[in-house]
C-alpha atoms as a PDB file:
ATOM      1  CA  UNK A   1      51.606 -44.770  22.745  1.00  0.00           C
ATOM      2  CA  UNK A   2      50.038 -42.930  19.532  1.00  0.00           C
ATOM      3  CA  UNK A   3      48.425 -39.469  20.847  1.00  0.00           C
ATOM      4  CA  UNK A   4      46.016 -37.780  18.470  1.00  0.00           C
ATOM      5  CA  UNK A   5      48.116 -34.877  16.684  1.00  0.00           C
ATOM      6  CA  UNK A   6      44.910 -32.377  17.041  1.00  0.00           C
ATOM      7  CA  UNK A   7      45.268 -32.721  21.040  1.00  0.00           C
ATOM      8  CA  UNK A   8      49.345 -31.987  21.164  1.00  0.00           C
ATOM      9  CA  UNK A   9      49.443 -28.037  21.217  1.00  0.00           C
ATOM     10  CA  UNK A  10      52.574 -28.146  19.155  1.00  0.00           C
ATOM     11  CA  UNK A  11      51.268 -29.204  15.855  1.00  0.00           C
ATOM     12  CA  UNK A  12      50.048 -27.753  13.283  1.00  0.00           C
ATOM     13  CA  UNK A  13      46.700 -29.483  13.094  1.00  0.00           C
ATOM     14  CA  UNK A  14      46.180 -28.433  16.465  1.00  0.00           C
ATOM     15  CA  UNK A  15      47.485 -24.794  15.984  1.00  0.00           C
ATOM     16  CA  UNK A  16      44.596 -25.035  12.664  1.00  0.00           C
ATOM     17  CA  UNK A  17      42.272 -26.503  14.896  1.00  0.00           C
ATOM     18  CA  UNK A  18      42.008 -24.260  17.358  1.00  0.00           C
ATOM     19  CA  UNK A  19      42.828 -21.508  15.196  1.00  0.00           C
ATOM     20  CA  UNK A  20      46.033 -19.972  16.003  1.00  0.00           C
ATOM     21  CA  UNK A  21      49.011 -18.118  14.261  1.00  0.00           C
ATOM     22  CA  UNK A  22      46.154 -16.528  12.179  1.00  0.00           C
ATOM     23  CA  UNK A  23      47.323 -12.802  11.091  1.00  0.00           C
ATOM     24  CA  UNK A  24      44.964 -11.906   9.071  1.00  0.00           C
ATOM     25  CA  UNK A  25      41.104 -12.297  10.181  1.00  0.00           C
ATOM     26  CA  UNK A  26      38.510 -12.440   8.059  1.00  0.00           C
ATOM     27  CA  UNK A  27      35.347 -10.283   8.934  1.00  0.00           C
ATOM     28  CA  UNK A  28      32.326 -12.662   8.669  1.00  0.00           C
ATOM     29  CA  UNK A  29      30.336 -12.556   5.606  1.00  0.00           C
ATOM     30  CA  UNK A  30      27.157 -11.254   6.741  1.00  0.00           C
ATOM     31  CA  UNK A  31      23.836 -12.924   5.453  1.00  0.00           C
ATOM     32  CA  UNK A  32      21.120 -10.918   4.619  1.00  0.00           C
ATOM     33  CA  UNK A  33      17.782 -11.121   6.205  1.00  0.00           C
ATOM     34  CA  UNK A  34      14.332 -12.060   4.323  1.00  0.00           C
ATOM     35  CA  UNK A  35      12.228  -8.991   4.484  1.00  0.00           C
ATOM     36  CA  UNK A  36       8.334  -9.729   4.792  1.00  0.00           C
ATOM     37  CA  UNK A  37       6.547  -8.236   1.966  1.00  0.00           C
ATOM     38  CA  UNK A  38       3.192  -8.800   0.919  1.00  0.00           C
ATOM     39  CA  UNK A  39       2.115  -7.902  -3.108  1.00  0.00           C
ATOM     40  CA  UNK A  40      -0.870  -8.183  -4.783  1.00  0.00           C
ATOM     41  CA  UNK A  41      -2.399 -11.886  -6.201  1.00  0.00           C
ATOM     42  CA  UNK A  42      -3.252 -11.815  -9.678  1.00  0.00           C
ATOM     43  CA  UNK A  43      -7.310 -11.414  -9.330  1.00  0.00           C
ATOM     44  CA  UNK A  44      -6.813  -9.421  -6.021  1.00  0.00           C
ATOM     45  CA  UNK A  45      -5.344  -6.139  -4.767  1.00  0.00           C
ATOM     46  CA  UNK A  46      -3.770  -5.647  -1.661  1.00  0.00           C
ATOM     47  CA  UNK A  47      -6.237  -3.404  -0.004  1.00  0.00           C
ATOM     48  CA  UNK A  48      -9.134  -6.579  -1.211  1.00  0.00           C
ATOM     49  CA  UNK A  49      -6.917  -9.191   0.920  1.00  0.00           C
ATOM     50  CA  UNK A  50      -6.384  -6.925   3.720  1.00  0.00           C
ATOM     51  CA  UNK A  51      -9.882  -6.297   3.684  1.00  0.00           C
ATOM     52  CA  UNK A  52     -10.959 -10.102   3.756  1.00  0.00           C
ATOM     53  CA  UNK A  53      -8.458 -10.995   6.242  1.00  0.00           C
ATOM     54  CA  UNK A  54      -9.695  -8.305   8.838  1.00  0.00           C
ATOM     55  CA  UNK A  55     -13.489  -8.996   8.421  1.00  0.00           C
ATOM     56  CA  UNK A  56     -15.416 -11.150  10.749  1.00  0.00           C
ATOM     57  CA  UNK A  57     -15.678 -14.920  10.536  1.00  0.00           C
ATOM     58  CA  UNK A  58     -18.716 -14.504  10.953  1.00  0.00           C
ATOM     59  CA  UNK A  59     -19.089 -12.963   7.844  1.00  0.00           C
ATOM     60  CA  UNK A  60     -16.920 -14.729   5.792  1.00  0.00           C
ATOM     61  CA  UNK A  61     -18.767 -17.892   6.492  1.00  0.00           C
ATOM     62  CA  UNK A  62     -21.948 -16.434   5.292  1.00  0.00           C
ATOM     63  CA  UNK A  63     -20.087 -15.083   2.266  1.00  0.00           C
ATOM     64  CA  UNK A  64     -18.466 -18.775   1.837  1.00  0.00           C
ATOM     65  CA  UNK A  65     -22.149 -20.263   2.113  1.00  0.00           C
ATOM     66  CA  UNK A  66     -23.871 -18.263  -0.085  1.00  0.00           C
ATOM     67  CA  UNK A  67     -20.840 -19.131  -2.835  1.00  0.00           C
ATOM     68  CA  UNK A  68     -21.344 -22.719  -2.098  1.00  0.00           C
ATOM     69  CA  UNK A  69     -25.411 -22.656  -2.481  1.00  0.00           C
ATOM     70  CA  UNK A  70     -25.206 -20.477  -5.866  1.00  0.00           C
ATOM     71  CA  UNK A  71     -22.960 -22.956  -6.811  1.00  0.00           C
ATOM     72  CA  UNK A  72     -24.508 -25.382  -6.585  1.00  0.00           C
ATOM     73  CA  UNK A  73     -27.840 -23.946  -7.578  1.00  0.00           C
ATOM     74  CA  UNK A  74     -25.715 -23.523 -10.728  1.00  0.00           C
ATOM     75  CA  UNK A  75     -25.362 -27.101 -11.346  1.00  0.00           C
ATOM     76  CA  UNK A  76     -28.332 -28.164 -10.358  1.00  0.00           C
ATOM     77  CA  UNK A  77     -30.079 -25.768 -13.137  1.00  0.00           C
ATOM     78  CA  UNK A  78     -26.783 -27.545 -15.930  1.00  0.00           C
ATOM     79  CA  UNK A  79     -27.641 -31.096 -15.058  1.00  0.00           C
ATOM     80  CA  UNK A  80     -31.730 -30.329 -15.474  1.00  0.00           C
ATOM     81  CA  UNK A  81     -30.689 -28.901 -18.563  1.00  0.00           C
ATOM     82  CA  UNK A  82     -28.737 -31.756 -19.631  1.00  0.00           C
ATOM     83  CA  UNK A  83     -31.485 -34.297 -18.608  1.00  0.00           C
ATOM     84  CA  UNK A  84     -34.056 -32.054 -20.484  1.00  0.00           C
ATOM     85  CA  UNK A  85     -32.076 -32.106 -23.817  1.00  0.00           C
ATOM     86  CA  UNK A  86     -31.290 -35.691 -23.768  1.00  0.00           C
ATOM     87  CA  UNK A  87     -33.611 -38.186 -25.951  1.00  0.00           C
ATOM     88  CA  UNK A  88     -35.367 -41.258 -23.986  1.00  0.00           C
ATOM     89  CA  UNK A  89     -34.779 -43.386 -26.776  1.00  0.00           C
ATOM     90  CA  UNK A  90     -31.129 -43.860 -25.633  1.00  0.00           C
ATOM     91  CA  UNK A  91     -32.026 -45.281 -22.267  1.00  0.00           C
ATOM     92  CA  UNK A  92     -33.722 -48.013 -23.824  1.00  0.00           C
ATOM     93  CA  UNK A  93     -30.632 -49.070 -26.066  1.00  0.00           C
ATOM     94  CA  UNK A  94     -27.895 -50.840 -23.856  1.00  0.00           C
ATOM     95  CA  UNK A  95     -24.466 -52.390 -24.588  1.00  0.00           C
ATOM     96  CA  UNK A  96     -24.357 -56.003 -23.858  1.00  0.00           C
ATOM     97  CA  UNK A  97     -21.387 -57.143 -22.129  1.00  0.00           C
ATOM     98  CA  UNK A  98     -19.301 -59.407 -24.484  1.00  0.00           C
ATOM     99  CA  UNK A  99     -17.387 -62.026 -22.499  1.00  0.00           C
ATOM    100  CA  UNK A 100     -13.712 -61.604 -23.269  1.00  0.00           C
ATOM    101  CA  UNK A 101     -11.629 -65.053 -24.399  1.00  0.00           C
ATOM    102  CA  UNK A 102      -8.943 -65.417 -22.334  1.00  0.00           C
ATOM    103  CA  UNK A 103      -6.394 -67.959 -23.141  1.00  0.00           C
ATOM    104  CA  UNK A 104      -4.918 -70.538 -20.596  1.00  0.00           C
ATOM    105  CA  UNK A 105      -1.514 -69.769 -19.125  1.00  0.00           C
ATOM    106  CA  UNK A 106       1.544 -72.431 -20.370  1.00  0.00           C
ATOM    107  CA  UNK A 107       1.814 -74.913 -17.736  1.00  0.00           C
ATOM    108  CA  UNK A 108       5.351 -74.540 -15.635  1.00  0.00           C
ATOM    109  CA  UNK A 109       7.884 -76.641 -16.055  1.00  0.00           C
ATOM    110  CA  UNK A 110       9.743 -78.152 -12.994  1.00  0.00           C
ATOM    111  CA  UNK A 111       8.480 -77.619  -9.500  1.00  0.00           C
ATOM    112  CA  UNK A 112       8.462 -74.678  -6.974  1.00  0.00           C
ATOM    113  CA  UNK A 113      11.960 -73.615  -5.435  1.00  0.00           C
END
């Protein structure tokens, strides 16, 4: 009957397994930790993210709402501008829609497999 040589405490794959006859032992590598550190955003000190992380939500959903409205306000005021600068005549002007040739596909040969 063919035993497994890692089981049989004579052998040497057993005596590696299990980690015997070893003189000399190794002290384990130690990893090093990842510290938490917090730097600066380009745009933003430290102290100005500390500060908007400890105010009120509250407040920074007015703060965020007010953003959004000038925003917008913003691009409201572009777009008028836009409209305001462009000429009528080119509304009346359209592109007609030229129908494209497209040619007929080569008929198959033979039948469906």
């Amino acid at each position: 009957m063919k035993r497994n040589p890692r089981k049989i405490s004579w052998t040497v794959l057993y005596r590696r397994k299990h980690k015997k006859g070893q003189t000399e032992e190794v002290a384990k590598k130690r990893t090093r930790r990842t510290m938490k550190f917090q730097r600066a955003i380009t745009g933003a000190t430290l102290t100005d993210i500390m500060a908007k992380r400890n105010q009120k939500p509250e407040v920074r959903k007015a703060q965020r709402e007010q953003a959004i409205r000038a925003a917008k306000e913003q691009q409201r005021a572009k777009q008028a501008s836009k409209r305001a600068s462009k000429p009528a005549a080119v509304k009346g002007a359209q592109k007609t829609k030229s129908a494209k040739v497209m040619q007929k596909a080569a008929p198959r040969i033979g039948g469906k497999r």
